[in-house]
PDB file of N, CA and C in Angstrom:
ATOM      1  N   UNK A   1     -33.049 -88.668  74.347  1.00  0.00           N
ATOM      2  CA  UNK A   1     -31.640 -88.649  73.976  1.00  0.00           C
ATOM      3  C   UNK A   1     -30.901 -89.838  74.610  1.00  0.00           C
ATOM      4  N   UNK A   2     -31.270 -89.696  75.774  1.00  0.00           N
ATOM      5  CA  UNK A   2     -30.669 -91.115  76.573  1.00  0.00           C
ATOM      6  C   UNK A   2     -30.830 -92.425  75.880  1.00  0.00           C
ATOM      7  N   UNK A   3     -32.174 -92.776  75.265  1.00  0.00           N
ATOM      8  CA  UNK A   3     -32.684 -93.777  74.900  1.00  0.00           C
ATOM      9  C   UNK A   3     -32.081 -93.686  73.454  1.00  0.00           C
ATOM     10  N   UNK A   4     -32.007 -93.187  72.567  1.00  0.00           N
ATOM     11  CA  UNK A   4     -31.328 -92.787  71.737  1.00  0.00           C
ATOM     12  C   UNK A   4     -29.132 -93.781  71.564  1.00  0.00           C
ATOM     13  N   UNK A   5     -29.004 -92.946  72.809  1.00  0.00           N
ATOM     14  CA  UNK A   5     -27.433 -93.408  73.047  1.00  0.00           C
ATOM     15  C   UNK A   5     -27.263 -94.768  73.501  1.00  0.00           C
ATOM     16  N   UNK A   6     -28.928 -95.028  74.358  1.00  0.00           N
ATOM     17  CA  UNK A   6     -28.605 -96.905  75.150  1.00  0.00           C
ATOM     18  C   UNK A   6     -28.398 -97.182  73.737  1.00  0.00           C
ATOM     19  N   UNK A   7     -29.582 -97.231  72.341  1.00  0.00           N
ATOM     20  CA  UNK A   7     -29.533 -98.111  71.239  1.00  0.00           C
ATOM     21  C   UNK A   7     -28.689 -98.174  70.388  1.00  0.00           C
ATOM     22  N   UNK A   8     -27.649 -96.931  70.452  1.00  0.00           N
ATOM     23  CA  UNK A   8     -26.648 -96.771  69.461  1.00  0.00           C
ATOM     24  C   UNK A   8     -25.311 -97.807  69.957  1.00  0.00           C
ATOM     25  N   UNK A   9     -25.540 -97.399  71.437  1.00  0.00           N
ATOM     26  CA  UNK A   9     -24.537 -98.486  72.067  1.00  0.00           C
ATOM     27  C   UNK A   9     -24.707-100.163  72.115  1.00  0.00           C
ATOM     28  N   UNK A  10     -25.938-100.601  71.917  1.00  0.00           N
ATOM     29  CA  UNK A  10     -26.124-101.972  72.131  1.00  0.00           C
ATOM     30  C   UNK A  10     -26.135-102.242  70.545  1.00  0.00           C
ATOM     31  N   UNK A  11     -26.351-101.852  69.460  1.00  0.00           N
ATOM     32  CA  UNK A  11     -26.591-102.025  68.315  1.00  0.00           C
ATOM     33  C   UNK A  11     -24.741-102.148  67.943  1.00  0.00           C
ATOM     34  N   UNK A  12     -24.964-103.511  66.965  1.00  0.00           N
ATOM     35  CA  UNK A  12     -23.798-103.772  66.268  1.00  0.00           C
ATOM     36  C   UNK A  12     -23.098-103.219  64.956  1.00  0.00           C
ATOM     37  N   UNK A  13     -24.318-102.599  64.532  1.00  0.00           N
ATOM     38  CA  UNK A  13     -24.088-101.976  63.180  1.00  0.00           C
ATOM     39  C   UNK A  13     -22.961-100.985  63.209  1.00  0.00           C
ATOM     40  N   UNK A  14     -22.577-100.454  64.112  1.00  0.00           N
ATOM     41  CA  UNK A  14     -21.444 -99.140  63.936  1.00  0.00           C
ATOM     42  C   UNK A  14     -20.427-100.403  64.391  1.00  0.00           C
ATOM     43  N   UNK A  15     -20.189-101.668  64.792  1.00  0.00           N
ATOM     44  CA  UNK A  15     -18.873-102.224  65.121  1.00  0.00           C
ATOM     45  C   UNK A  15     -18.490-102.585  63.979  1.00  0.00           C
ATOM     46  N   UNK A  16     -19.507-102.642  62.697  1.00  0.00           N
ATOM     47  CA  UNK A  16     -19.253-103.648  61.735  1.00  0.00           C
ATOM     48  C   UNK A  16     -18.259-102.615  60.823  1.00  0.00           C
ATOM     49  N   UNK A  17     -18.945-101.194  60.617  1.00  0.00           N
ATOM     50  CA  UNK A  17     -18.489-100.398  60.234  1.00  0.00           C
ATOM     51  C   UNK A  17     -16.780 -99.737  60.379  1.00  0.00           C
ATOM     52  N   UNK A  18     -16.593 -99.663  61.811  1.00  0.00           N
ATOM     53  CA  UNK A  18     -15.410 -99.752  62.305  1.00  0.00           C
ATOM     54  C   UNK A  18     -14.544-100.629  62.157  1.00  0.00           C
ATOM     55  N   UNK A  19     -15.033-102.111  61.848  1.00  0.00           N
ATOM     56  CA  UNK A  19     -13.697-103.043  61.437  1.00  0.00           C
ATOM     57  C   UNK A  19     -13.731-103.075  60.381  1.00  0.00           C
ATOM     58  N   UNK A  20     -14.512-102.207  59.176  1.00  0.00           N
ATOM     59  CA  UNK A  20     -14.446-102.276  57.736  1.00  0.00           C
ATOM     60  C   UNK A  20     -13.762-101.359  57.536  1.00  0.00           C
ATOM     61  N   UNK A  21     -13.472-100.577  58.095  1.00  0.00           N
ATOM     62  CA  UNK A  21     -12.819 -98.972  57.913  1.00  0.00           C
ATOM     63  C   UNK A  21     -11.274 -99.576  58.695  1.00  0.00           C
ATOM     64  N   UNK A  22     -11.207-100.047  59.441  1.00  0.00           N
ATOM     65  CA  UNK A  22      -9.509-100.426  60.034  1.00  0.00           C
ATOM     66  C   UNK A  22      -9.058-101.483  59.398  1.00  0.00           C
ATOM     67  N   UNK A  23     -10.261-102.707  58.580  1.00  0.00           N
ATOM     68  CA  UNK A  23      -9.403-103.394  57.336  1.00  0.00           C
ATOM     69  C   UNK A  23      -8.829-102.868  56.546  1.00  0.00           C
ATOM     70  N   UNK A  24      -9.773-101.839  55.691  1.00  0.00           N
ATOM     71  CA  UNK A  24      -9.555-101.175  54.434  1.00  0.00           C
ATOM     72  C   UNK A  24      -8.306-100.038  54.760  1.00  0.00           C
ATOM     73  N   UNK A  25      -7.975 -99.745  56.246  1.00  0.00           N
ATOM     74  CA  UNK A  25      -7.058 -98.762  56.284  1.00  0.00           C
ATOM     75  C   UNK A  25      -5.472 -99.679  56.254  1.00  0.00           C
ATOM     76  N   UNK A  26      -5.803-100.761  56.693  1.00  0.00           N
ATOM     77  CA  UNK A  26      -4.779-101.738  56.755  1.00  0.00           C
ATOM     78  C   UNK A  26      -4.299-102.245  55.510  1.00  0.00           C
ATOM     79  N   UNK A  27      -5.247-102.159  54.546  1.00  0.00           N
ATOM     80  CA  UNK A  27      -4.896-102.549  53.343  1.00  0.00           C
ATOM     81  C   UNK A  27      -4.289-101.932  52.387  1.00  0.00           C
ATOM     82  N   UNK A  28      -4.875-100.515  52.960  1.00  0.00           N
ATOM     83  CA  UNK A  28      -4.669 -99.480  51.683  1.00  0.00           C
ATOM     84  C   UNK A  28      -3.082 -98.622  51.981  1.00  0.00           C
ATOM     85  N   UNK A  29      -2.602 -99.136  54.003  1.00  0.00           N
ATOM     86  CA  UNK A  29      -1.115 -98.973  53.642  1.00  0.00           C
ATOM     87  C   UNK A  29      -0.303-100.213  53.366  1.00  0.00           C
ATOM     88  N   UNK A  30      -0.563-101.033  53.265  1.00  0.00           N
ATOM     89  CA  UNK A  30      -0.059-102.296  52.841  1.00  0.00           C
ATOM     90  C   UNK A  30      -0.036-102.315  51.271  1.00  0.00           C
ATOM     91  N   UNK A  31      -0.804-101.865  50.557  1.00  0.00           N
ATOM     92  CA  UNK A  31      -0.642-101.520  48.932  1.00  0.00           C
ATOM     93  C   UNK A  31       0.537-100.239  48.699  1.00  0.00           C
ATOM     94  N   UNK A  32      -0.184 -99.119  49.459  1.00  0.00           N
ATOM     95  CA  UNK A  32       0.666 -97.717  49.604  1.00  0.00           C
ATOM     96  C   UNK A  32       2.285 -98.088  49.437  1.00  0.00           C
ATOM     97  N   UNK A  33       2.575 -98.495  50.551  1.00  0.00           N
ATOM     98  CA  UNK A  33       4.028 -99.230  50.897  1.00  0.00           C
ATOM     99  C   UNK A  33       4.524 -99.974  50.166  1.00  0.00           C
ATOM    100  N   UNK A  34       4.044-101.472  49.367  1.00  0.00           N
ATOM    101  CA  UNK A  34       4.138-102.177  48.175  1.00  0.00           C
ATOM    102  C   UNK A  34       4.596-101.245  46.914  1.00  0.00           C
ATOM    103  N   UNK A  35       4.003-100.247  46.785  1.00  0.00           N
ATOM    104  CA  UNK A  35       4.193 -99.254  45.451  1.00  0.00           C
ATOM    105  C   UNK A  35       5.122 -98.739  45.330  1.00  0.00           C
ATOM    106  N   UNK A  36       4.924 -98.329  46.983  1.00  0.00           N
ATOM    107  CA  UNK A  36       6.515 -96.791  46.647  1.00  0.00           C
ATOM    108  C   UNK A  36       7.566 -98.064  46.382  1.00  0.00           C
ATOM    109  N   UNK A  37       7.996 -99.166  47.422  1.00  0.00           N
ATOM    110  CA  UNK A  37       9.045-100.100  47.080  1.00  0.00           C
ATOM    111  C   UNK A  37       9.139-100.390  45.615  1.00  0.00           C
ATOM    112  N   UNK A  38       8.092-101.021  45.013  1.00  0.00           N
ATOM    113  CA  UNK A  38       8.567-101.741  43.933  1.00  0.00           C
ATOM    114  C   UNK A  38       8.698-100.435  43.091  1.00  0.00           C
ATOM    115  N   UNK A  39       8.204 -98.876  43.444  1.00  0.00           N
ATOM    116  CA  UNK A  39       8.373 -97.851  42.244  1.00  0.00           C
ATOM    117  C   UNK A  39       9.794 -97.372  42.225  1.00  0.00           C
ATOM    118  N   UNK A  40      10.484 -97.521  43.209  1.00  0.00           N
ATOM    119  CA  UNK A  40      12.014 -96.960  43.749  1.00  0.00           C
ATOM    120  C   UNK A  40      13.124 -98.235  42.865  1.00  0.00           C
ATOM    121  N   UNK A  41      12.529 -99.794  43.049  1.00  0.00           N
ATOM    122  CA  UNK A  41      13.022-100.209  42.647  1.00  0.00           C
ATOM    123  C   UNK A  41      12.890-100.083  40.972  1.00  0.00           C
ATOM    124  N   UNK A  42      11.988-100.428  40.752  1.00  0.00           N
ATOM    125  CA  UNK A  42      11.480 -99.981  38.933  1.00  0.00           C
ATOM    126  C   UNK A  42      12.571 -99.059  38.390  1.00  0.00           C
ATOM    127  N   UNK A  43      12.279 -97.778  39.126  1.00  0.00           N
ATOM    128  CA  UNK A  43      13.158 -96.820  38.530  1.00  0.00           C
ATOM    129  C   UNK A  43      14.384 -96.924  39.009  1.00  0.00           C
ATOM    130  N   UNK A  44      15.281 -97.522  39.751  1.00  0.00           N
ATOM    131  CA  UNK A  44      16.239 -98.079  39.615  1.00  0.00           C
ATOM    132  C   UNK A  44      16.954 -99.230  38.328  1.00  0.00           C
ATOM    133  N   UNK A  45      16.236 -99.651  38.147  1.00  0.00           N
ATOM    134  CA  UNK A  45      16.203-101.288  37.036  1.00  0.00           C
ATOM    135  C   UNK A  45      15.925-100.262  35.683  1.00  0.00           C
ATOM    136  N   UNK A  46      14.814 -99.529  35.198  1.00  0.00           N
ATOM    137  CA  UNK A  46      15.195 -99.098  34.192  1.00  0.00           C
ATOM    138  C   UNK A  46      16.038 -98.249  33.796  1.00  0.00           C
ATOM    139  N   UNK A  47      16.821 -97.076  35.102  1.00  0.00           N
ATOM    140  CA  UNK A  47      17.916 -96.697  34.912  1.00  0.00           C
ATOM    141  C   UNK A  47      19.234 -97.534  34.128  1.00  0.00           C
ATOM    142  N   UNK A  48      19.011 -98.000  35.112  1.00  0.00           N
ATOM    143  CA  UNK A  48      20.604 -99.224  34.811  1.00  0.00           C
ATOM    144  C   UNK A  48      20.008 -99.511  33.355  1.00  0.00           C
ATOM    145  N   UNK A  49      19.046 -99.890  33.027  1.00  0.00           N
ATOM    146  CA  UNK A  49      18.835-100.425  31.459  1.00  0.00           C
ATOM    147  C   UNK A  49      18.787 -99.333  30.714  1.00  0.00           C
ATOM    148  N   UNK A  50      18.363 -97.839  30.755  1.00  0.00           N
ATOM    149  CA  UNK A  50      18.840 -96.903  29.637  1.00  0.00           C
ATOM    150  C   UNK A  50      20.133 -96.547  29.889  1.00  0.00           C
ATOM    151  N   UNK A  51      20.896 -96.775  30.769  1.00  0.00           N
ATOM    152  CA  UNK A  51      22.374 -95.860  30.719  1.00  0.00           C
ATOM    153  C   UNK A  51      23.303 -97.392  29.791  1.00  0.00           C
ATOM    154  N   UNK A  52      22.597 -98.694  30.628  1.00  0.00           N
ATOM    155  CA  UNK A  52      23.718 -99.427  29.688  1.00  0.00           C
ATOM    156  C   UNK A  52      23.272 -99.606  27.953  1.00  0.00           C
ATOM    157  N   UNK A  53      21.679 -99.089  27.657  1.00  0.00           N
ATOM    158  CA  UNK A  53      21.643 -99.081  25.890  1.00  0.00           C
ATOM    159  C   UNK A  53      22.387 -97.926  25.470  1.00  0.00           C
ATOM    160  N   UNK A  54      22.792 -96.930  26.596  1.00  0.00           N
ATOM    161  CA  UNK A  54      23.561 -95.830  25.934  1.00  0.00           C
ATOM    162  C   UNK A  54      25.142 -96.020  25.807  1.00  0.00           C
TER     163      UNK A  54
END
């Protein structure tokens, strides 16, 4: 078990994993956030454009 935990610890493969998972989390609120804004605005802008065709 010991020998087990030295190799898990000296092995790079789980670091690579971990900065792929805190990119992709970085990204995916950086899109998240992008959406709701431009969706708040959207539906703002087409408001104003059906009330003034009415």
């Amino acid at each position: 078990m010991i020998a087990f935990l030295h190799r898990v610890w000296r092995e790079d493969e789980g670091q690579d994993i971990a900065e792929y998972a805190v990119m992709l989390a970085t990204i995916l609120i950086i899109v998240i956030g992008t959406i709701r804004l431009i969706g708040q605005h959207a539906n703002t802008a087409f408001s104003n454009v059906a009330s003034s065709l009415q």
